[in-house]
C-alpha atoms as a PDB file:
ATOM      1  CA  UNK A   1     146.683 110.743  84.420  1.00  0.00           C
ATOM      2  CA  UNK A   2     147.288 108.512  87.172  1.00  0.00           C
ATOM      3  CA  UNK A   3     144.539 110.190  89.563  1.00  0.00           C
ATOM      4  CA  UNK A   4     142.417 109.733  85.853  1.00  0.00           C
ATOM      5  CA  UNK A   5     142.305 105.771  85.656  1.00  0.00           C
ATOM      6  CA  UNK A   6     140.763 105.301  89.025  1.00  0.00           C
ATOM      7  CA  UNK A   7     138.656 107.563  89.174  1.00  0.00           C
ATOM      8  CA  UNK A   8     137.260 106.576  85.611  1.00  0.00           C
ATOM      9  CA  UNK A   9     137.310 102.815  87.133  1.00  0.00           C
ATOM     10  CA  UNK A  10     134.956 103.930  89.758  1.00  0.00           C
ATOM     11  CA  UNK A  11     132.352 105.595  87.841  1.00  0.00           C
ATOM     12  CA  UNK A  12     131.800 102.318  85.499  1.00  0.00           C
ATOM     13  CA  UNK A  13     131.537 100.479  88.662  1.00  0.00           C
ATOM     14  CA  UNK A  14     129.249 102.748  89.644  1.00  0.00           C
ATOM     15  CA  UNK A  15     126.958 103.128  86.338  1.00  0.00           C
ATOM     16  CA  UNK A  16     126.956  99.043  86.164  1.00  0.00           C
ATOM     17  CA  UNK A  17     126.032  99.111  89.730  1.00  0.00           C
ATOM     18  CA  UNK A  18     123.402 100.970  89.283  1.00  0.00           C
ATOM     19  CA  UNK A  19     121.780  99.220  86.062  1.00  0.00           C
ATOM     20  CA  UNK A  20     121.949  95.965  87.711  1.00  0.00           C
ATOM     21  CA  UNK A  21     119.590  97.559  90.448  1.00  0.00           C
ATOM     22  CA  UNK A  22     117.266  98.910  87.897  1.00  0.00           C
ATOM     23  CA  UNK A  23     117.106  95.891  85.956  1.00  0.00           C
ATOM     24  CA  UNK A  24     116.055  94.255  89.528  1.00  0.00           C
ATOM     25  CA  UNK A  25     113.552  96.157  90.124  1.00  0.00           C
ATOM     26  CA  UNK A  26     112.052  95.778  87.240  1.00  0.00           C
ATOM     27  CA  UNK A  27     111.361  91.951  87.612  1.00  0.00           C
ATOM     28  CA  UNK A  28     109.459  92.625  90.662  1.00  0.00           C
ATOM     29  CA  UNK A  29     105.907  93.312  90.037  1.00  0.00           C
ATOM     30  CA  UNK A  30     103.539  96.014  92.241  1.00  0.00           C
ATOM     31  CA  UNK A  31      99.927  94.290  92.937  1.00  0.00           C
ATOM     32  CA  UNK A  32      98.115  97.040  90.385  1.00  0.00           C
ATOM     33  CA  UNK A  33     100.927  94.868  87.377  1.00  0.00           C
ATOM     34  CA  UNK A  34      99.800  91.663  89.236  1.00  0.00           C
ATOM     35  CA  UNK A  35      96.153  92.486  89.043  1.00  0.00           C
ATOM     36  CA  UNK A  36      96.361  94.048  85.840  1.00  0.00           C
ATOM     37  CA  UNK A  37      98.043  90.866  84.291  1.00  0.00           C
ATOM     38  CA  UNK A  38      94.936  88.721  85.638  1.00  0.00           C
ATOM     39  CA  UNK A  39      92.579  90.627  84.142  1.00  0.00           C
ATOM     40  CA  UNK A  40      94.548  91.088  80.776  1.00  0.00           C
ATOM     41  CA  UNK A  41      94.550  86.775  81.220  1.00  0.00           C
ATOM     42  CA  UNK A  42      90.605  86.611  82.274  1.00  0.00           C
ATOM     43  CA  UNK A  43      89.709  88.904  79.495  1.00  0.00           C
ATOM     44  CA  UNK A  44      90.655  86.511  76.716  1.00  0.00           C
ATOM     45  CA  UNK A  45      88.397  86.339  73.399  1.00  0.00           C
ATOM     46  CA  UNK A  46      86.496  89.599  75.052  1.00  0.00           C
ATOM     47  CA  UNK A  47      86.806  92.843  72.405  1.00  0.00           C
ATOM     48  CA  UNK A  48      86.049  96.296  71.795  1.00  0.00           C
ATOM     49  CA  UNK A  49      83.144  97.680  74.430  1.00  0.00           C
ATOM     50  CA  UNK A  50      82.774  94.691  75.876  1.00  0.00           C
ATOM     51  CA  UNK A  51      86.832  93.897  77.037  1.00  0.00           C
ATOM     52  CA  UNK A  52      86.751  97.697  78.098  1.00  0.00           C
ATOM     53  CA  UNK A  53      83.494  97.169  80.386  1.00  0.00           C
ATOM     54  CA  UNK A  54      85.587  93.961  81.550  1.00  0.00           C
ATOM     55  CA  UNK A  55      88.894  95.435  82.120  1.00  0.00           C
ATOM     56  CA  UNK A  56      87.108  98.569  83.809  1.00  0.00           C
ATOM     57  CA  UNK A  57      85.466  96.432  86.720  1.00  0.00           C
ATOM     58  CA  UNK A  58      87.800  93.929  87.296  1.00  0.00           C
ATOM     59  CA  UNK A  59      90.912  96.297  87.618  1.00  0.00           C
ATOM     60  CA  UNK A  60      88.015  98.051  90.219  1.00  0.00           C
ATOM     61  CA  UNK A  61      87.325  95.307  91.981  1.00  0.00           C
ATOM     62  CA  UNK A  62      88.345  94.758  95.098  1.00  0.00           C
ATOM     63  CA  UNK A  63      90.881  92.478  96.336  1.00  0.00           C
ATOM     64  CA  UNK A  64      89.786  89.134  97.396  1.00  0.00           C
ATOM     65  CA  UNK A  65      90.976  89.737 101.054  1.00  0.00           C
ATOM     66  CA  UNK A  66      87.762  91.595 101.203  1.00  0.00           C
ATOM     67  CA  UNK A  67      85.478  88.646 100.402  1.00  0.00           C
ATOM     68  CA  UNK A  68      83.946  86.339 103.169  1.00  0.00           C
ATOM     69  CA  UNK A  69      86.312  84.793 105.469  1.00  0.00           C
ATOM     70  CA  UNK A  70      87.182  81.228 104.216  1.00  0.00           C
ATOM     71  CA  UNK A  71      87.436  78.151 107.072  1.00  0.00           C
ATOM     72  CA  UNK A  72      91.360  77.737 107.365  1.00  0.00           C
ATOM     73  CA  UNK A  73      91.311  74.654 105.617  1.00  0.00           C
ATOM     74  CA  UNK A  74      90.321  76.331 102.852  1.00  0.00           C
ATOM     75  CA  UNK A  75      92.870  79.329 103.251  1.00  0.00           C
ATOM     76  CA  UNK A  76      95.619  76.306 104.016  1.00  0.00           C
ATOM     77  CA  UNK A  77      95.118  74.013 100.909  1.00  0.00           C
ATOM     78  CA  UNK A  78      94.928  77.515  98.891  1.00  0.00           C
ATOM     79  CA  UNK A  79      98.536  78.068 100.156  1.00  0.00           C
ATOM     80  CA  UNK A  80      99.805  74.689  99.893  1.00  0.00           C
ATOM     81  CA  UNK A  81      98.978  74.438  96.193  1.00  0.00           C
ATOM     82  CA  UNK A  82     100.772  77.940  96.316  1.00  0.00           C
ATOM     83  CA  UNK A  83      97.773  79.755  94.753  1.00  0.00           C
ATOM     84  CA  UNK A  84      97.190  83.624  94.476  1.00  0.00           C
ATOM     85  CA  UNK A  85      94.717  85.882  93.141  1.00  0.00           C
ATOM     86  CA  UNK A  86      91.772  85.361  91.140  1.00  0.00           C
ATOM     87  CA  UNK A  87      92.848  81.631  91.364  1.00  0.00           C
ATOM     88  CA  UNK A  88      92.841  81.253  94.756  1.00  0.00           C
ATOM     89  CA  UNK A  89      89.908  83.146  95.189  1.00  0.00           C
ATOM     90  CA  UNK A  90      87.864  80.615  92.819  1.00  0.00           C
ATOM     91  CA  UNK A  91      89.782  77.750  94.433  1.00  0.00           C
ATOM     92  CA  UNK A  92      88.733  78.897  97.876  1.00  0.00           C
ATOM     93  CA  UNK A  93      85.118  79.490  96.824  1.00  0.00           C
ATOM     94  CA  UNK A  94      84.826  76.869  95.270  1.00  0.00           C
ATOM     95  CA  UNK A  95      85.978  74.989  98.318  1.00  0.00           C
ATOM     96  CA  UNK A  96      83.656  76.403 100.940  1.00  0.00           C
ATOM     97  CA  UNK A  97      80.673  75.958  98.677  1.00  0.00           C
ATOM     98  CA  UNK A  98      82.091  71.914  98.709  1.00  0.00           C
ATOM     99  CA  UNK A  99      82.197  72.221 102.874  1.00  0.00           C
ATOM    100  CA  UNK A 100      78.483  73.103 102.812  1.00  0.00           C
END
């Protein structure tokens, strides 16, 4: 009985252990939940064969990275107001079209 208790102890430490890991991991989001929650956001008022067509291209798409380089004031103010994604790719666009 006495060899029971501890080893009993152990194995809840363990289990809880190991939920608080899974629950951790599931805050942090891959790039394909990322991307897929900025299309779910763009696609907004868009149904039936038309969302689908949507989702279909812009979950295709490729990332940003791949577009033009921006001047690194661009790129900078981008990361100073902390932006990511389809934002900052619009911001940063948006702000080389401006520097023309």
């Amino acid at each position: 009985m006495k060899q029971l208790l501890p080893l009993i102890a152990a194995m809840g430490l363990a289990l809880s252990m190991g939920m608080g890991v899974a629950h951790a991991a599931e805050g942090a989001k891959t790039a394909q939940q990322s991307k897929m929650a900025s299309c779910n956001k763009d696609a907004a008022g868009k149904k039936g064969d038309e969302r689908k067509a949507f989702m279909k291209d812009c979950l295709s798409a490729k990332p940003a990275a791949a577009a033009p380089a921006a001047t690194p004031s661009c790129d900078q103010a981008a990361a100073e107001k902390k932006l990511a994604g389809a934002a900052k790719a619009s911001f940063v666009k948006k702000c080389m079209a401006d520097a023309k």
